[in-house]
PDB file of N, CA and C in Angstrom:
ATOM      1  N   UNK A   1      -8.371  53.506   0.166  1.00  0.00           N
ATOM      2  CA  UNK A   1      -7.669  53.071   1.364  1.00  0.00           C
ATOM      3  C   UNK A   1      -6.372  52.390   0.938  1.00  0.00           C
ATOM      4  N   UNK A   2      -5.282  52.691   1.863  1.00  0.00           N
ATOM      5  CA  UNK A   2      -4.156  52.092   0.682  1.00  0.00           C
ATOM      6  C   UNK A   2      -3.152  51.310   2.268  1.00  0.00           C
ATOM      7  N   UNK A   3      -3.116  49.730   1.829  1.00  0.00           N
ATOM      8  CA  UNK A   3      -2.495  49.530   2.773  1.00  0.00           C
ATOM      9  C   UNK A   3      -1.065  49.308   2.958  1.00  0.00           C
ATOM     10  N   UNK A   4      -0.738  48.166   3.638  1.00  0.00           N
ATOM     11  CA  UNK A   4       1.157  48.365   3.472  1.00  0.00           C
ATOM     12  C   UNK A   4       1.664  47.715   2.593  1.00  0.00           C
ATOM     13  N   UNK A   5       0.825  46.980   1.842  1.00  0.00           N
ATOM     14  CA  UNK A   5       1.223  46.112   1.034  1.00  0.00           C
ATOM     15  C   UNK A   5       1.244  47.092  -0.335  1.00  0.00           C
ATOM     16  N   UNK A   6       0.299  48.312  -0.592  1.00  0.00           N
ATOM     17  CA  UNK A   6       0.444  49.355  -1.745  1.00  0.00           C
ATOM     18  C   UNK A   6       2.238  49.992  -1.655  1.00  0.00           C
ATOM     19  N   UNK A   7       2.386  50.099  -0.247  1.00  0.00           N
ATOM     20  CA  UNK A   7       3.552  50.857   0.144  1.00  0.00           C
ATOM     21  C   UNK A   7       4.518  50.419  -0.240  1.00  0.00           C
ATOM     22  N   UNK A   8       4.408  49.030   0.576  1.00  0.00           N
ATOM     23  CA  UNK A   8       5.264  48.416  -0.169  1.00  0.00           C
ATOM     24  C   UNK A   8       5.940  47.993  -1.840  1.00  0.00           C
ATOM     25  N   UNK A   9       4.943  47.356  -2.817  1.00  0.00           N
ATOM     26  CA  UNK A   9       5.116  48.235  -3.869  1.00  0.00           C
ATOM     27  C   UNK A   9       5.643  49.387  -4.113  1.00  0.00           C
ATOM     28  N   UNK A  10       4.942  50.546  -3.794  1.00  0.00           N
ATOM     29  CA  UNK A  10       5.543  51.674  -4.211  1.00  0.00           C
ATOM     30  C   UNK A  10       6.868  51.637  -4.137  1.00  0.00           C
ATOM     31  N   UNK A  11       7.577  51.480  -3.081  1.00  0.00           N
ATOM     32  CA  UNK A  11       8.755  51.259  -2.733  1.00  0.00           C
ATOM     33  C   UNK A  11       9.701  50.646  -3.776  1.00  0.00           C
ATOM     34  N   UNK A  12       9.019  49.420  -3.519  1.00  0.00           N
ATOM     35  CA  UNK A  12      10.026  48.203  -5.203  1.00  0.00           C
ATOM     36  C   UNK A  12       9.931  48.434  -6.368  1.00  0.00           C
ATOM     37  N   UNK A  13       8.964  49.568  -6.389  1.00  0.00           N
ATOM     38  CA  UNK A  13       9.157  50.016  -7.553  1.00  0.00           C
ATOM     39  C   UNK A  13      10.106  50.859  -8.256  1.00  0.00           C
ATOM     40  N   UNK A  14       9.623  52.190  -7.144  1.00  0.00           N
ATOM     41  CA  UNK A  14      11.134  52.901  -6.945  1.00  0.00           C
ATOM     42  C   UNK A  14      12.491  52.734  -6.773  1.00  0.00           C
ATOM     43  N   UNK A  15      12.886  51.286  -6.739  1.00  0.00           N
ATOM     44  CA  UNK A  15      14.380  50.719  -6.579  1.00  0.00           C
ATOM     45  C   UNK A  15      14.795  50.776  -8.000  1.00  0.00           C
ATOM     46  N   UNK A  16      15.907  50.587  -8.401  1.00  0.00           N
ATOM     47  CA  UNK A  16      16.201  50.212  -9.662  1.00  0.00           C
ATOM     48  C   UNK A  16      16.315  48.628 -10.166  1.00  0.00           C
ATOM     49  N   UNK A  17      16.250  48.595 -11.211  1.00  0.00           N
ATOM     50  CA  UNK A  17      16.191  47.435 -11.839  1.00  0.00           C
ATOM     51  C   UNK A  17      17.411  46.591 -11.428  1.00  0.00           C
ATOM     52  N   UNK A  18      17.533  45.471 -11.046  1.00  0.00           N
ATOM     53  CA  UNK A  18      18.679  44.447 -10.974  1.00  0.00           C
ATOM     54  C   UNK A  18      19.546  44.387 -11.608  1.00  0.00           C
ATOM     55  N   UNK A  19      20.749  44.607 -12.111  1.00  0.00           N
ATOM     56  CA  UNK A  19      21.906  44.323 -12.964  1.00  0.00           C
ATOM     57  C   UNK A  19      21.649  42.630 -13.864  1.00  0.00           C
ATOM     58  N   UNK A  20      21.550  41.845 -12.726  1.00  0.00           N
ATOM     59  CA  UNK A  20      21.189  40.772 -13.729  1.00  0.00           C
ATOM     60  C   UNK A  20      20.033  40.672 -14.224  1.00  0.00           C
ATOM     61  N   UNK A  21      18.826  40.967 -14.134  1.00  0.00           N
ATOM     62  CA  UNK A  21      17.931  40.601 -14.729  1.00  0.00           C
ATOM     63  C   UNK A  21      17.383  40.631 -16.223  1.00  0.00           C
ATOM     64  N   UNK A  22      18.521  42.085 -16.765  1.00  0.00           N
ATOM     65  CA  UNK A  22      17.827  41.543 -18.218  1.00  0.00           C
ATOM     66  C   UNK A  22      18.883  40.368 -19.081  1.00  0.00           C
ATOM     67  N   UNK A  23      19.731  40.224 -18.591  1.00  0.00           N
ATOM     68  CA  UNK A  23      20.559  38.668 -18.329  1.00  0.00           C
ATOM     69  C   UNK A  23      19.777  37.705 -18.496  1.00  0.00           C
ATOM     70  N   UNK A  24      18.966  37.512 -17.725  1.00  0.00           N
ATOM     71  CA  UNK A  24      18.156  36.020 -17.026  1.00  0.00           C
ATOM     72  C   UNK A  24      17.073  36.008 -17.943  1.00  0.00           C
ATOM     73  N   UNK A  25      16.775  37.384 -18.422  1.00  0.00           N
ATOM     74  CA  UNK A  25      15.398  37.416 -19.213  1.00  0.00           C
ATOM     75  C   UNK A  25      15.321  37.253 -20.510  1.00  0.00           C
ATOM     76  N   UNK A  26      16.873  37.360 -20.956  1.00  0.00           N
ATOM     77  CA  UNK A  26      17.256  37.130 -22.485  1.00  0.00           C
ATOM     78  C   UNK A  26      17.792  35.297 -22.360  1.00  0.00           C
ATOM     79  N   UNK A  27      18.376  34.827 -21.021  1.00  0.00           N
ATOM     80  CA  UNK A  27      18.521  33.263 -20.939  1.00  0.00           C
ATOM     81  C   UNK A  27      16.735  32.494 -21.152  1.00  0.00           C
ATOM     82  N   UNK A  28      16.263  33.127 -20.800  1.00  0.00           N
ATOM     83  CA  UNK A  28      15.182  32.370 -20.380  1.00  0.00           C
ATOM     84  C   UNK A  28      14.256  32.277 -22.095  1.00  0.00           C
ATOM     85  N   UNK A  29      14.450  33.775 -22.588  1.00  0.00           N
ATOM     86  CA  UNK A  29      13.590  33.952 -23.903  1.00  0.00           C
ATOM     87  C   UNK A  29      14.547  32.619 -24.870  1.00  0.00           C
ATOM     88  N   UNK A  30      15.481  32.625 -24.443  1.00  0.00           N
ATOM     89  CA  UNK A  30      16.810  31.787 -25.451  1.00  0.00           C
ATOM     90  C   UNK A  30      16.736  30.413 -25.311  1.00  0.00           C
ATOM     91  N   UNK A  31      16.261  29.705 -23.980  1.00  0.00           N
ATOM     92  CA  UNK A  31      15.522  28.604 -23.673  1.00  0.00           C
ATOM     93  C   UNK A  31      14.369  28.330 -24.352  1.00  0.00           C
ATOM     94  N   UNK A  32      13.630  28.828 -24.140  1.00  0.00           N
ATOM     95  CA  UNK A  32      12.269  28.932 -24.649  1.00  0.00           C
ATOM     96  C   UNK A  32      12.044  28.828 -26.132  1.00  0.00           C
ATOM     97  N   UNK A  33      12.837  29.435 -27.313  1.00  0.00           N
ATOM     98  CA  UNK A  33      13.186  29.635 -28.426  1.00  0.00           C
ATOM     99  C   UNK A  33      14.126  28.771 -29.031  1.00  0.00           C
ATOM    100  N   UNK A  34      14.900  27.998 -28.123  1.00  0.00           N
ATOM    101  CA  UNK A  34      15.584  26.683 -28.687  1.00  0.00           C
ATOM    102  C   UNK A  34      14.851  25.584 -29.255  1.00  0.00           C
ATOM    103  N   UNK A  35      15.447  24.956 -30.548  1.00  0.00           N
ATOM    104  CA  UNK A  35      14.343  23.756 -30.669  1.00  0.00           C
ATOM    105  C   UNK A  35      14.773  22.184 -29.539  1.00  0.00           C
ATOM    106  N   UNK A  36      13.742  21.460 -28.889  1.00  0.00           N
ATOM    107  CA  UNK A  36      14.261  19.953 -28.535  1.00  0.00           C
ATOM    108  C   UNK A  36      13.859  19.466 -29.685  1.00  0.00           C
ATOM    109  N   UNK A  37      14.719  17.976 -28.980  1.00  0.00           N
ATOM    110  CA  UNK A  37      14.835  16.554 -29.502  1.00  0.00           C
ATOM    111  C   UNK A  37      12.967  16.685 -29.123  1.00  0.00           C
ATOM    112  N   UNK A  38      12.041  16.447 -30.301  1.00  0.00           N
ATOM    113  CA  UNK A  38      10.793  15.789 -30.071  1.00  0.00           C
ATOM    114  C   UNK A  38      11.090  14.231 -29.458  1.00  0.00           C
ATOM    115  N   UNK A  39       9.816  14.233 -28.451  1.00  0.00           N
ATOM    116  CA  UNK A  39       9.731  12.578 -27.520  1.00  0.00           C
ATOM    117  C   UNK A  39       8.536  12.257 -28.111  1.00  0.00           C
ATOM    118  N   UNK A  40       8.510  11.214 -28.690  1.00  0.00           N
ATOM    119  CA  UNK A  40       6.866  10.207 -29.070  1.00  0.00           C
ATOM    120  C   UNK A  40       6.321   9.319 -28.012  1.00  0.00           C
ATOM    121  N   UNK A  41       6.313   9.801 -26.947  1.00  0.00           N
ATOM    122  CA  UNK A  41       6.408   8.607 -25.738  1.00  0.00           C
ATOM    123  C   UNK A  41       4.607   8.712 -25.710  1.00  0.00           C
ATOM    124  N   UNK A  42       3.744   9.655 -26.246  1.00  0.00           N
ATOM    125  CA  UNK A  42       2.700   9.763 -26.214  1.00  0.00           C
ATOM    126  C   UNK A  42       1.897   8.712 -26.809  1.00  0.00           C
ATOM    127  N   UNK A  43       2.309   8.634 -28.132  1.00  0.00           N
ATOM    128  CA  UNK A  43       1.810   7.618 -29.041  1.00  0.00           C
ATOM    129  C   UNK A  43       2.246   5.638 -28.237  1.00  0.00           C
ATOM    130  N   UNK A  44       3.567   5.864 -27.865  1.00  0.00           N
ATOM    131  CA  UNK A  44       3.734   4.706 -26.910  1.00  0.00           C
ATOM    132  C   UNK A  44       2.873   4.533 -25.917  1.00  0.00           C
ATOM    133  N   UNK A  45       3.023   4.990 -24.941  1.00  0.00           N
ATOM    134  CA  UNK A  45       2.257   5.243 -23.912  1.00  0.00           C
ATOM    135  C   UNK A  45       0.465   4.985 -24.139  1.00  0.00           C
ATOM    136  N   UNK A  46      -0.154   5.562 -24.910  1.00  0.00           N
ATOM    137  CA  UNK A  46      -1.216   5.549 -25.211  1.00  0.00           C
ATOM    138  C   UNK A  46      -1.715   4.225 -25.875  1.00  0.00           C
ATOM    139  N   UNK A  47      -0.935   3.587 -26.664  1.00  0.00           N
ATOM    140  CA  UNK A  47      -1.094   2.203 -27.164  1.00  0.00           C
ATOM    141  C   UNK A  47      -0.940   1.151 -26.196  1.00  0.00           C
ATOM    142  N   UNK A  48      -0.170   1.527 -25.168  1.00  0.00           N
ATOM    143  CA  UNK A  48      -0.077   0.315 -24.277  1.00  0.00           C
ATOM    144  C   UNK A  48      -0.817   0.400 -23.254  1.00  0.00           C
ATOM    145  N   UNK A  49      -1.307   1.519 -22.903  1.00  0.00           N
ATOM    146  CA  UNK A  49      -2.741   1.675 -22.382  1.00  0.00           C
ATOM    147  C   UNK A  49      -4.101   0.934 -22.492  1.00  0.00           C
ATOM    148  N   UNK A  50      -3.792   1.451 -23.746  1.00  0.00           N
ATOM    149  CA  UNK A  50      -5.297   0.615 -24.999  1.00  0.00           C
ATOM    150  C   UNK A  50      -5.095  -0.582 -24.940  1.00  0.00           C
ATOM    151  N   UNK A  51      -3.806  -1.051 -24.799  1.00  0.00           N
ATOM    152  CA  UNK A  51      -4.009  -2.614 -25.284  1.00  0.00           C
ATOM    153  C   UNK A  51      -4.153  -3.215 -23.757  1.00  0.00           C
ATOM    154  N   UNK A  52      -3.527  -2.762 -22.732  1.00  0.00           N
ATOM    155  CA  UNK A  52      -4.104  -3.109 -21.203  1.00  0.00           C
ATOM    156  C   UNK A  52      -5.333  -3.030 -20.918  1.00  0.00           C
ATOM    157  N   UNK A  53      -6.181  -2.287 -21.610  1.00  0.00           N
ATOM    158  CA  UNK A  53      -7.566  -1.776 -20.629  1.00  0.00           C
ATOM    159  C   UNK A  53      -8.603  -3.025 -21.938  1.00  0.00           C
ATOM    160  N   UNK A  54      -8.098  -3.326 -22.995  1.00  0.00           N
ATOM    161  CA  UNK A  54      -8.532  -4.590 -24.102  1.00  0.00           C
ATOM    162  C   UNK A  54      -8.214  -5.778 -23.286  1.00  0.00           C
ATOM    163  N   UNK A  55      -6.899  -6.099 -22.606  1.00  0.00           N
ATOM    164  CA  UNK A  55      -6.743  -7.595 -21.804  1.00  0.00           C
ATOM    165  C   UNK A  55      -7.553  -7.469 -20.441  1.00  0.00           C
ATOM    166  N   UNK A  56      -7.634  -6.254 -19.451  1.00  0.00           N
ATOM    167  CA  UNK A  56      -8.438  -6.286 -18.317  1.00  0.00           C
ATOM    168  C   UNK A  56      -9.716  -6.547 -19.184  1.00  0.00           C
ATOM    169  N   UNK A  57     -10.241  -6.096 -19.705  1.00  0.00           N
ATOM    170  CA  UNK A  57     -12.008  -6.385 -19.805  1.00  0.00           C
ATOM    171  C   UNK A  57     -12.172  -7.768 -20.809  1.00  0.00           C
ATOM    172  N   UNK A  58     -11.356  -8.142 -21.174  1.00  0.00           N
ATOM    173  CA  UNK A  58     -11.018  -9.520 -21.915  1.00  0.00           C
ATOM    174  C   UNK A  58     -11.175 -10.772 -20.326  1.00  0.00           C
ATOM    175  N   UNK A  59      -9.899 -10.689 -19.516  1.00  0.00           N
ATOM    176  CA  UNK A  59      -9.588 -11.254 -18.767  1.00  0.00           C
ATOM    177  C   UNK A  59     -10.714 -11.345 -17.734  1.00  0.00           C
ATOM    178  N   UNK A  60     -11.234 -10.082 -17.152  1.00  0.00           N
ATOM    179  CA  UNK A  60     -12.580  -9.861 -16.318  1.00  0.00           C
ATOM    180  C   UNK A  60     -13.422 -10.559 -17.282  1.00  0.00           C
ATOM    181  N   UNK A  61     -14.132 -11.007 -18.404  1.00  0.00           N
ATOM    182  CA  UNK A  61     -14.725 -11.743 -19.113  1.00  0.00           C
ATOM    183  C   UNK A  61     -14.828 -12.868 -19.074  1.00  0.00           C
ATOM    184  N   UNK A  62     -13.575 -13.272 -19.100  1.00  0.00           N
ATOM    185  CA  UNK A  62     -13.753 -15.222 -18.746  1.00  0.00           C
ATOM    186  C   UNK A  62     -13.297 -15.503 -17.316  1.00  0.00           C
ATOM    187  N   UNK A  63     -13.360 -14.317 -16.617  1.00  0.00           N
ATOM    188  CA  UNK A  63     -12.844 -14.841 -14.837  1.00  0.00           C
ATOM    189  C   UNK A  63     -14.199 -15.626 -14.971  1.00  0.00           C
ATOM    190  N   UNK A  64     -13.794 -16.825 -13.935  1.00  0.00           N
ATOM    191  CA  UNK A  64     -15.428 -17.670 -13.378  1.00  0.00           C
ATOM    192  C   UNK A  64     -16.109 -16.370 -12.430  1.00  0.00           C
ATOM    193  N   UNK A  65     -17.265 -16.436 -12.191  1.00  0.00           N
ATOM    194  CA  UNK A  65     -18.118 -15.800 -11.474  1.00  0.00           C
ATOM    195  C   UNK A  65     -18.302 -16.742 -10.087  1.00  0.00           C
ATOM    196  N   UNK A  66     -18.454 -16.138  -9.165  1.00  0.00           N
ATOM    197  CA  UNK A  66     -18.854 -16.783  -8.171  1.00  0.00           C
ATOM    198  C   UNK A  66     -20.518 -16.905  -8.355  1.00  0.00           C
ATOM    199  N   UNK A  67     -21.090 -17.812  -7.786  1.00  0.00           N
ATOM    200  CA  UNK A  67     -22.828 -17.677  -7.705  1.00  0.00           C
ATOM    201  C   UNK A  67     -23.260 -16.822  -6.410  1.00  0.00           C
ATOM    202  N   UNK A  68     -24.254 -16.173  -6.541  1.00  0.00           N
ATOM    203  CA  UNK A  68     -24.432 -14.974  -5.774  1.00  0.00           C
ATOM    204  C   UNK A  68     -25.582 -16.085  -5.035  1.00  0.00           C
ATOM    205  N   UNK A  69     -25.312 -15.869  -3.875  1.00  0.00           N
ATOM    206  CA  UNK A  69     -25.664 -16.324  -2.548  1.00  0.00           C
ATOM    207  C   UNK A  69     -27.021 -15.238  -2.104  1.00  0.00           C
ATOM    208  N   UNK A  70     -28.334 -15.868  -1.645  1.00  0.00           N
ATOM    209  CA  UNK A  70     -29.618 -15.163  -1.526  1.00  0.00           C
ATOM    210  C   UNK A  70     -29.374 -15.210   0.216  1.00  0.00           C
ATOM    211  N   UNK A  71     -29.456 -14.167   1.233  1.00  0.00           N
ATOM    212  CA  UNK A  71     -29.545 -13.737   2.178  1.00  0.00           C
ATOM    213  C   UNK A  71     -30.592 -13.207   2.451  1.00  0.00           C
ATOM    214  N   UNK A  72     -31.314 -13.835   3.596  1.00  0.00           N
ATOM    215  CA  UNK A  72     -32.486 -13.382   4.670  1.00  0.00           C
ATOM    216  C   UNK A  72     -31.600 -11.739   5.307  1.00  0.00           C
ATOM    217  N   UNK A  73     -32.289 -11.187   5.499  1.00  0.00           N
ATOM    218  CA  UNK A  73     -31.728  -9.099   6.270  1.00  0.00           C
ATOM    219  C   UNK A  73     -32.051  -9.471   7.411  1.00  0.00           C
ATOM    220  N   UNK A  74     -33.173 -10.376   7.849  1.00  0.00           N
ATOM    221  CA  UNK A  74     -32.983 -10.355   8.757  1.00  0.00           C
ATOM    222  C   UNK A  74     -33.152 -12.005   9.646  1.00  0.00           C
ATOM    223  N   UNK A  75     -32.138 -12.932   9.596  1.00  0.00           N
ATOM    224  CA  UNK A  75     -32.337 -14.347  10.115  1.00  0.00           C
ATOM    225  C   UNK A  75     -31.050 -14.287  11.150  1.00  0.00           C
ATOM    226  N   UNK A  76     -31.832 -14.966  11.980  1.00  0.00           N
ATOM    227  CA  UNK A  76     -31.187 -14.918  13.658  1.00  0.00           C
ATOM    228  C   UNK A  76     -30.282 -15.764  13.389  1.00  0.00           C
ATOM    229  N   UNK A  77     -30.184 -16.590  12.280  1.00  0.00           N
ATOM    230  CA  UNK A  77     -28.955 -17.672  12.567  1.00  0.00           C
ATOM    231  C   UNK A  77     -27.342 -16.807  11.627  1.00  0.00           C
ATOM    232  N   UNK A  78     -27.856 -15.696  11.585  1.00  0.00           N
ATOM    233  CA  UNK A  78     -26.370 -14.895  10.761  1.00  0.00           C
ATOM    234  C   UNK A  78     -25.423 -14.661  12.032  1.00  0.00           C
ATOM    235  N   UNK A  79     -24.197 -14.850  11.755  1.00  0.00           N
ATOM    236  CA  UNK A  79     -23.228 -15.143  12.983  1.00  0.00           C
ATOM    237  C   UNK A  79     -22.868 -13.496  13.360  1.00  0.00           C
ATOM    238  N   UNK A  80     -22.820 -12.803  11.824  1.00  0.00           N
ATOM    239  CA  UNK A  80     -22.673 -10.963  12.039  1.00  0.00           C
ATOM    240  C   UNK A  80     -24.067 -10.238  12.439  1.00  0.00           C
ATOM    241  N   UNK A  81     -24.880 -10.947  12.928  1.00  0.00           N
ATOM    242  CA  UNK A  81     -26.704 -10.223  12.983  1.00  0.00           C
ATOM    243  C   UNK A  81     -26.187  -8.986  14.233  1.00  0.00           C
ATOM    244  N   UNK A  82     -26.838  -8.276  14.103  1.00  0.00           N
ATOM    245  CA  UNK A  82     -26.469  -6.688  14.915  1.00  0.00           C
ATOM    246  C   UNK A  82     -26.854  -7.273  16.673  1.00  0.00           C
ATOM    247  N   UNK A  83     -27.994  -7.905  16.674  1.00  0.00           N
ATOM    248  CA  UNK A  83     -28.551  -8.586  17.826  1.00  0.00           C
ATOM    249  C   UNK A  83     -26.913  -9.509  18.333  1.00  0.00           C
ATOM    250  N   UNK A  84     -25.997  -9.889  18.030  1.00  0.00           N
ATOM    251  CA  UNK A  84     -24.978 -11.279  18.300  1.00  0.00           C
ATOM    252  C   UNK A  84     -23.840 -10.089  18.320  1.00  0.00           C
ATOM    253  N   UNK A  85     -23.719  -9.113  17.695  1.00  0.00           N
ATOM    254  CA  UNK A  85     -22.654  -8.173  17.420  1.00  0.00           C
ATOM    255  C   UNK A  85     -22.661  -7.352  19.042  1.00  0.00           C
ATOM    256  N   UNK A  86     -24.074  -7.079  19.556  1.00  0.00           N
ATOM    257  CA  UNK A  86     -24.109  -5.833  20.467  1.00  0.00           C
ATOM    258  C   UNK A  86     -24.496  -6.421  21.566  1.00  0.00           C
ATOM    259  N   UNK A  87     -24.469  -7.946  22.082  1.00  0.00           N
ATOM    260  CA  UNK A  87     -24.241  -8.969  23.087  1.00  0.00           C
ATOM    261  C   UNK A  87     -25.574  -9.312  23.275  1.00  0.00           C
ATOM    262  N   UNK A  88     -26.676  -9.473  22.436  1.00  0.00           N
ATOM    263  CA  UNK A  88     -27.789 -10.022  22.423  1.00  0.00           C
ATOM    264  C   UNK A  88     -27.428 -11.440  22.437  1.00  0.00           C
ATOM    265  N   UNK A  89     -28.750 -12.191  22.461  1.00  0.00           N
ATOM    266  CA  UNK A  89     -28.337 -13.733  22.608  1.00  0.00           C
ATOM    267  C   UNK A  89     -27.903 -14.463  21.362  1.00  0.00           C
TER     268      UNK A  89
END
């Protein structure tokens, strides 16, 4: 079954090739094949990472703790109790 989108193809195929394109295709291979300036920003980057995620779990270490507070689930004198929330008494 061949739909319009085969046709289509067929079609672009049958056109001729672009004038510029083997232009663009020899810029692009010529890009690609140039050497850069190497960036070490990896090795930076990565150390100052490490040494942040060493002061957060340092710092989280000697934060004071609050004391954890023991709660009744279910005591009528809680000001948020579902009963006080949904106009119970």
């Amino acid at each position: 079954m061949r739909d319009d989108l085969d046709d289509m193809l067929g079609r672009l195929a049958a056109r001729p090739v672009h004038p510029g394109l083997e232009d663009m295709s020899a810029s692009v291979l010529d890009r690609i094949a140039a050497p850069r300036p190497r960036q070490d920003r990896f090795a930076v980057t990565g150390a100052l990472a490490a040494v942040l995620a060493v002061g957060m779990g340092l710092g989280g270490s000697w934060a004071m703790q609050a004391p954890a507070h023991k709660v009744a689930t279910f005591d009528s004198s809680l000001a948020l109790a579902p009963s006080t929330l949904l106009g119970g008494s």
